[in-house]
C-alpha atoms as a PDB file:
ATOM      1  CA  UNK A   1     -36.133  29.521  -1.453  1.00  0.00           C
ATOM      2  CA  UNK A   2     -37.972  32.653  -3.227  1.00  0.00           C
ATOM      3  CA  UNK A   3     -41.208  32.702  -4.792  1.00  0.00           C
ATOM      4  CA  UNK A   4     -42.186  30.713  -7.472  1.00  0.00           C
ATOM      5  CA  UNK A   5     -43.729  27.387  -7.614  1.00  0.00           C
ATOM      6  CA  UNK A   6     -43.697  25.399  -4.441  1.00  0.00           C
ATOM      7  CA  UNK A   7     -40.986  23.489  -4.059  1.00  0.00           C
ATOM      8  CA  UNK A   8     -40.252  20.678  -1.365  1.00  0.00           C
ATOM      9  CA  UNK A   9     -37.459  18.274  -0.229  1.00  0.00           C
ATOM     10  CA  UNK A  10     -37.765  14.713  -0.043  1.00  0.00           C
ATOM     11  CA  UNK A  11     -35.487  11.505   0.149  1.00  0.00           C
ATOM     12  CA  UNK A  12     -34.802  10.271  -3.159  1.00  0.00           C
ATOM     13  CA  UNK A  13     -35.823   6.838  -3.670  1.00  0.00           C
ATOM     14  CA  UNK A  14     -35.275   4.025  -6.782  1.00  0.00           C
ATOM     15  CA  UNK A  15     -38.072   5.668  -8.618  1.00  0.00           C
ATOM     16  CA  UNK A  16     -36.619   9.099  -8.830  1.00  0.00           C
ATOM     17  CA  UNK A  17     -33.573   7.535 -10.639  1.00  0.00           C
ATOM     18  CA  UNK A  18     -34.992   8.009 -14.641  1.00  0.00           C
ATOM     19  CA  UNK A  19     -35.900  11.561 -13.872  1.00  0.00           C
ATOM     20  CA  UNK A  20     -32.648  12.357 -11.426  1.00  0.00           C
ATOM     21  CA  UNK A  21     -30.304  10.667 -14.826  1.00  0.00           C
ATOM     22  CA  UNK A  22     -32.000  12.671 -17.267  1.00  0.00           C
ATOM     23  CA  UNK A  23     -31.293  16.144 -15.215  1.00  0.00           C
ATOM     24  CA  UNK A  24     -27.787  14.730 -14.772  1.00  0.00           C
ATOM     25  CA  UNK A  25     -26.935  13.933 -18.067  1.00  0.00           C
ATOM     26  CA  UNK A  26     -28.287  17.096 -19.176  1.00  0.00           C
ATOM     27  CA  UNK A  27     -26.250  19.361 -16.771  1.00  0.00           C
ATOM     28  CA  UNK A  28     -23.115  17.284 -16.477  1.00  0.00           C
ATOM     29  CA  UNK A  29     -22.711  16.061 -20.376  1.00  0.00           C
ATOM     30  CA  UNK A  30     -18.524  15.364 -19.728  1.00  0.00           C
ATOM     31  CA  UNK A  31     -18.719  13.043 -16.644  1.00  0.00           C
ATOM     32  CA  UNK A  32     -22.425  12.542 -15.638  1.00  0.00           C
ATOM     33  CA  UNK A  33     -23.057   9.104 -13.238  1.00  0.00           C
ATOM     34  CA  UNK A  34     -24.581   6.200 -15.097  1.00  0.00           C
ATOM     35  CA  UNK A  35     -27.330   4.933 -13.963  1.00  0.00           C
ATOM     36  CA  UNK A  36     -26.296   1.814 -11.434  1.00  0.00           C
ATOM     37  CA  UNK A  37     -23.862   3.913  -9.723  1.00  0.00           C
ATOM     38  CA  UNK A  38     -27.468   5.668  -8.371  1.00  0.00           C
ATOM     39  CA  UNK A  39     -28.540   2.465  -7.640  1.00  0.00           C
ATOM     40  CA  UNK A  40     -25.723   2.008  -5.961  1.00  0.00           C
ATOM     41  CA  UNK A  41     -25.838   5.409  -3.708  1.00  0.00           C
ATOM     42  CA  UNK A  42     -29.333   4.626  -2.828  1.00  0.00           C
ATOM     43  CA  UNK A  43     -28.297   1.171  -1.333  1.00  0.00           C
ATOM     44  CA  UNK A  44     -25.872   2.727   0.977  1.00  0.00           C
ATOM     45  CA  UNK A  45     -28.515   5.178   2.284  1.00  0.00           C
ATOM     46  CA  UNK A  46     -30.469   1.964   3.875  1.00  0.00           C
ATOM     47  CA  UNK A  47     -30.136   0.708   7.675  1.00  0.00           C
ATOM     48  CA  UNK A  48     -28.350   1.307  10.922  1.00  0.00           C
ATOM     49  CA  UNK A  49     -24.630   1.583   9.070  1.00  0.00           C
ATOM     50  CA  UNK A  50     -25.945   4.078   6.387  1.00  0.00           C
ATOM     51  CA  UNK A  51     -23.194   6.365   5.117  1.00  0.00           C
ATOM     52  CA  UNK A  52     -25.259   8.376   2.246  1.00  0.00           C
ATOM     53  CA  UNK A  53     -28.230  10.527   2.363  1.00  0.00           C
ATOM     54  CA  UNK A  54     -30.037  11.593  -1.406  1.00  0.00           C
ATOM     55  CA  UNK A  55     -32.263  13.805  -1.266  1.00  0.00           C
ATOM     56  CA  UNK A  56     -34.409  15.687  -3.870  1.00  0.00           C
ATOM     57  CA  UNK A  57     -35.766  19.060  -5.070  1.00  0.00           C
ATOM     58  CA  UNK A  58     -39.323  18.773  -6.680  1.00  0.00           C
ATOM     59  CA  UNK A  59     -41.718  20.876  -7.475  1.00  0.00           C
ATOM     60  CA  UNK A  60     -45.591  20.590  -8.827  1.00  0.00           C
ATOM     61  CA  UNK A  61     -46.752  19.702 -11.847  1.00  0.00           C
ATOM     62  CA  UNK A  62     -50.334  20.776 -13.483  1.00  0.00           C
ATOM     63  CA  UNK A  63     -50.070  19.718 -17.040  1.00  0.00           C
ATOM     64  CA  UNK A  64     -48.866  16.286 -17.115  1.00  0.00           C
ATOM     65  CA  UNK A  65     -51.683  13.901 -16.165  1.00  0.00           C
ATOM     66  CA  UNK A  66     -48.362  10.893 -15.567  1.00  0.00           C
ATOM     67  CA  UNK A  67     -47.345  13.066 -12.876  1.00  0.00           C
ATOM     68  CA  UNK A  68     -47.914  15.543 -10.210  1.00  0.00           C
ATOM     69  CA  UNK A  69     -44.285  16.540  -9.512  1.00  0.00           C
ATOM     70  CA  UNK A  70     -41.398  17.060 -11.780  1.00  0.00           C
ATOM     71  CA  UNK A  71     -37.955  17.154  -9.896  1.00  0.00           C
ATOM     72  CA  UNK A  72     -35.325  20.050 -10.683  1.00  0.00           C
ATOM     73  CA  UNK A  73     -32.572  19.188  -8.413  1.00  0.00           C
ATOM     74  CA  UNK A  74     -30.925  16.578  -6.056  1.00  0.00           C
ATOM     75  CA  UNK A  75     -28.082  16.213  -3.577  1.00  0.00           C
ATOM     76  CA  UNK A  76     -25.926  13.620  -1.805  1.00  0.00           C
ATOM     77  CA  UNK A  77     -23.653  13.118   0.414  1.00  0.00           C
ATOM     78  CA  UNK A  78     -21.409  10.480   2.216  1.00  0.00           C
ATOM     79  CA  UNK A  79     -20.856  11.134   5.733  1.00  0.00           C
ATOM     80  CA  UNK A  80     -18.149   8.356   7.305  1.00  0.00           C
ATOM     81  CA  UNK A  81     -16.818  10.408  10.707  1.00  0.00           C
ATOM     82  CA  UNK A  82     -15.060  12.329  11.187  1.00  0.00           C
ATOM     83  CA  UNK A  83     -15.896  13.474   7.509  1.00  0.00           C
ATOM     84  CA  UNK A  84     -19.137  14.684   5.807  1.00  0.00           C
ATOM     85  CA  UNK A  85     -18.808  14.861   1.577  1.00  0.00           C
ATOM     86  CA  UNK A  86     -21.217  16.657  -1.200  1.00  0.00           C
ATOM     87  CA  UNK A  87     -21.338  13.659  -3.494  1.00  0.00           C
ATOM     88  CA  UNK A  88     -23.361  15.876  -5.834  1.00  0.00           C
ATOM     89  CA  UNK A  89     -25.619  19.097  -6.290  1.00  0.00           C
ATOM     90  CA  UNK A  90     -27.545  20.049  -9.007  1.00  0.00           C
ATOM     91  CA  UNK A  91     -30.105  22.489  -9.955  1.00  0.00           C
ATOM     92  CA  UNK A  92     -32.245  22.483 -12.997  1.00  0.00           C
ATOM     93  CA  UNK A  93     -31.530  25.842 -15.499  1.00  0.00           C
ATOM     94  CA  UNK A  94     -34.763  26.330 -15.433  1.00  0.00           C
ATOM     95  CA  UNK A  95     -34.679  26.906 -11.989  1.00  0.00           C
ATOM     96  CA  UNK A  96     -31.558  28.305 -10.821  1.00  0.00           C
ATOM     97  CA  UNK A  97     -31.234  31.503  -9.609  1.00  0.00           C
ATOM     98  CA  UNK A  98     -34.348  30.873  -6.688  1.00  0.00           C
ATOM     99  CA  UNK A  99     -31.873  29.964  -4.082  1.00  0.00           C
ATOM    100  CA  UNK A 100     -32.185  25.808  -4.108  1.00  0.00           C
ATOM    101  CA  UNK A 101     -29.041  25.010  -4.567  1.00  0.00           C
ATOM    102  CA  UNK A 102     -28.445  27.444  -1.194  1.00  0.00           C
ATOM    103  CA  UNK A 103     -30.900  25.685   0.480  1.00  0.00           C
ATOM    104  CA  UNK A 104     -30.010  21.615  -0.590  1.00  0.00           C
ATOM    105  CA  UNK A 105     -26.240  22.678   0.718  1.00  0.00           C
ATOM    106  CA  UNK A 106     -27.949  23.715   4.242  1.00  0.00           C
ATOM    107  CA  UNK A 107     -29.494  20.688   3.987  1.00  0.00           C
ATOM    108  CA  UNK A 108     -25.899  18.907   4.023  1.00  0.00           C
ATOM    109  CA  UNK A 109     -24.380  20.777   5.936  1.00  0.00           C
ATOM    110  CA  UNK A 110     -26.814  20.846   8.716  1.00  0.00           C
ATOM    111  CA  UNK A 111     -27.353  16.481   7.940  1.00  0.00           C
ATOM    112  CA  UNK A 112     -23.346  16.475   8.344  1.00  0.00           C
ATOM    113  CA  UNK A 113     -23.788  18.256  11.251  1.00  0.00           C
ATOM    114  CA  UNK A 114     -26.467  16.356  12.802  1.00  0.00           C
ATOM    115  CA  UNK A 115     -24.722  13.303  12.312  1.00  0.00           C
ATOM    116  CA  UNK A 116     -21.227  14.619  14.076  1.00  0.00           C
ATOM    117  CA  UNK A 117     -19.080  15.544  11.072  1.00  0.00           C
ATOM    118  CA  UNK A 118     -16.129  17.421  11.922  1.00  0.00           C
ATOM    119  CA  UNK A 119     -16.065  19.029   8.328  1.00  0.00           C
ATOM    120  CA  UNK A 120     -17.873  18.845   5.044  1.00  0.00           C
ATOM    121  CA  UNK A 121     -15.699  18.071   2.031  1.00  0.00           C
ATOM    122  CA  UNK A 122     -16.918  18.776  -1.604  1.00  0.00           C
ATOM    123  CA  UNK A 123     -14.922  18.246  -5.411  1.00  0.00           C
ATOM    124  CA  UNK A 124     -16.133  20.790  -7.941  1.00  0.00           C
ATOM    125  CA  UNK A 125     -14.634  21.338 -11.749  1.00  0.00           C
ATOM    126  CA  UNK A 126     -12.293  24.872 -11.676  1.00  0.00           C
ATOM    127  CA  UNK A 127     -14.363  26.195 -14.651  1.00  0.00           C
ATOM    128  CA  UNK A 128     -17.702  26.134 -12.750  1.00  0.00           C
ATOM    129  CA  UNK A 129     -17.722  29.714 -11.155  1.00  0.00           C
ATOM    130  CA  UNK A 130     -21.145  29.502 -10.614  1.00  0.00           C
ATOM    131  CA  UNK A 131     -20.739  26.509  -7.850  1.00  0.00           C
ATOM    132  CA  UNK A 132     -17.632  28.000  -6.211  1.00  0.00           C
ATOM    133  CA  UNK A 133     -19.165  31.302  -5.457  1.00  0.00           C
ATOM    134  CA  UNK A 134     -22.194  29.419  -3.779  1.00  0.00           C
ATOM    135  CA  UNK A 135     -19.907  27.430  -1.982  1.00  0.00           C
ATOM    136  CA  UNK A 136     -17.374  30.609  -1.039  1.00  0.00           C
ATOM    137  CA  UNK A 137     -20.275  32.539   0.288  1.00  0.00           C
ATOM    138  CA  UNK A 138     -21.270  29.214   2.133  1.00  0.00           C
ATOM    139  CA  UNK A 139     -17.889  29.268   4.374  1.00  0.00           C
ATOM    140  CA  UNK A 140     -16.346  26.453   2.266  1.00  0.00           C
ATOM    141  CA  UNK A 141     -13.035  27.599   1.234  1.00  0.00           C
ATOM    142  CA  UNK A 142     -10.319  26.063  -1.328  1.00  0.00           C
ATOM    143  CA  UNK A 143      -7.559  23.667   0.051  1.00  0.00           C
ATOM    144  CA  UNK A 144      -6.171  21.537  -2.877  1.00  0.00           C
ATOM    145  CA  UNK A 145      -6.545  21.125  -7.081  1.00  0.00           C
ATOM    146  CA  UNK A 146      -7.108  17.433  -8.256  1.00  0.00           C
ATOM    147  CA  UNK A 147      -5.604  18.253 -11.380  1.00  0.00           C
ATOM    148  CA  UNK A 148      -7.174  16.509 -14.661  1.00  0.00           C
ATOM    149  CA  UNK A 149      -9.577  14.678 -12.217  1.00  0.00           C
ATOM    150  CA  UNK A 150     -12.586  14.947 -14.903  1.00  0.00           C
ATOM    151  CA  UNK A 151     -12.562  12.683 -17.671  1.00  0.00           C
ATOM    152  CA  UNK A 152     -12.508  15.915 -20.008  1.00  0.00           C
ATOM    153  CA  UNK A 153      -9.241  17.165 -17.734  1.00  0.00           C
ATOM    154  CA  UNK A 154     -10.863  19.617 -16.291  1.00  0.00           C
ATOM    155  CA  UNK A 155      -9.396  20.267 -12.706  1.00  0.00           C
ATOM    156  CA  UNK A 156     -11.339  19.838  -9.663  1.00  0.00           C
ATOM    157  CA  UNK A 157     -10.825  21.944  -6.489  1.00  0.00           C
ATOM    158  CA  UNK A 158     -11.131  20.382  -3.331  1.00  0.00           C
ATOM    159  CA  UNK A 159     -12.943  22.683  -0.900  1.00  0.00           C
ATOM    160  CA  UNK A 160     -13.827  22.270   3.071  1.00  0.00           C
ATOM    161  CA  UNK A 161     -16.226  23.964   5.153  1.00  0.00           C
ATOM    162  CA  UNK A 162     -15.235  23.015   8.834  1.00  0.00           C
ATOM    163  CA  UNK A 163     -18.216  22.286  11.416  1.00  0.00           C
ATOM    164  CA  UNK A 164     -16.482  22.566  14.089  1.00  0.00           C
ATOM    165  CA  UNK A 165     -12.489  24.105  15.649  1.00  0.00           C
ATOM    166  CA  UNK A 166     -10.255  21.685  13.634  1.00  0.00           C
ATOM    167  CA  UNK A 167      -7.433  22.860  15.257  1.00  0.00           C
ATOM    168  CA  UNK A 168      -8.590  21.952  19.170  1.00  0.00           C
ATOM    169  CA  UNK A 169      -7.383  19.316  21.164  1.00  0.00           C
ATOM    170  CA  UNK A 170      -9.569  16.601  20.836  1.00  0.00           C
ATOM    171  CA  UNK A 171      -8.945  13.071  23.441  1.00  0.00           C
ATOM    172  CA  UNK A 172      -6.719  11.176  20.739  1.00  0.00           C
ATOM    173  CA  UNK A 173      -4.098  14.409  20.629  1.00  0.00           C
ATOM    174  CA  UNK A 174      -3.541  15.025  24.447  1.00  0.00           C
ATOM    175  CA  UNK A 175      -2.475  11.316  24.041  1.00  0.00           C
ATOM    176  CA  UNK A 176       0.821  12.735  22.295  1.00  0.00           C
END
């Protein structure tokens, strides 16, 4: 991330949701999540058979005595092996161009990762050039079009970033 403001990562919790819904409905205005499907992430990001991680992008606040952090981005993602998937990213305008969306995508990819994901997956809407060129120069490349996926029938493209050789012989293919 460049300078500015210090800015930190955290797990999103409950709390976060008001704040996270109002950033979302503000940057996705044609298909934004209501509010219980957040509360519905966040339960799936509890105990031993987790499958979503929610994390989110804050940074300090001096002039609001109800709060000492304001948050200008989140992520998510599902990760159910083999596969790792973006759920969502999203970056403030105010805030954009200082590399956070960059560096919540590492944060994925490197969870996915972590975790044993084969590949990360990720949906985003064909007129958002912003997103794909973040996610080109991230190795994810285009594999299919979901065509009228968004309620506004805007396409999505389907793109995958492998983690590791896709195409090697793994214990279930030398049984063939």
């Amino acid at each position: 991330m460049s300078a500015g403001p210090a800015v930190s990562l955290r797990s999103m919790v409950a709390e976060d949701i008001p704040e996270v819904l109002a950033l979302e409905q503000r940057l996705f205005p044609h298909d934004a999540w209501p509010e219980q499907f957040f509360h519905e992430e966040l339960a799936h990001t509890q105990g031993e058979r987790a499958t979503r991680r929610y994390w989110v992008c804050t940074e300090p606040v001096e002039d609001d005595p109800l709060t000492d952090e304001r948050i200008i981005g989140f992520v998510g993602m599902m990760c159910v092996l083999p596969l790792a998937d973006v759920q969502t990213i999203a970056v403030a305008p105010e805030a954009q161009g200082r590399g956070l969306g960059t560096t919540m995508l590492h944060l994925v990819v490197d969870t996915a990762r972590d975790l044993g994901a084969e590949q990360v997956l990720l949906e985003v809407r064909s007129d958002n050039d912003g997103a794909q060129g973040l996610y080109r120069r991230e190795g994810f490349t285009h594999i299919h079009t979901r065509r009228r996926y968004y309620p506004d029938g805007a396409d999505a493209l389907i793109m995958q970033k492998p983690l590791t050789d896709l195409d090697a012989p793994t214990s279930a293919s030398r049984l063939r």
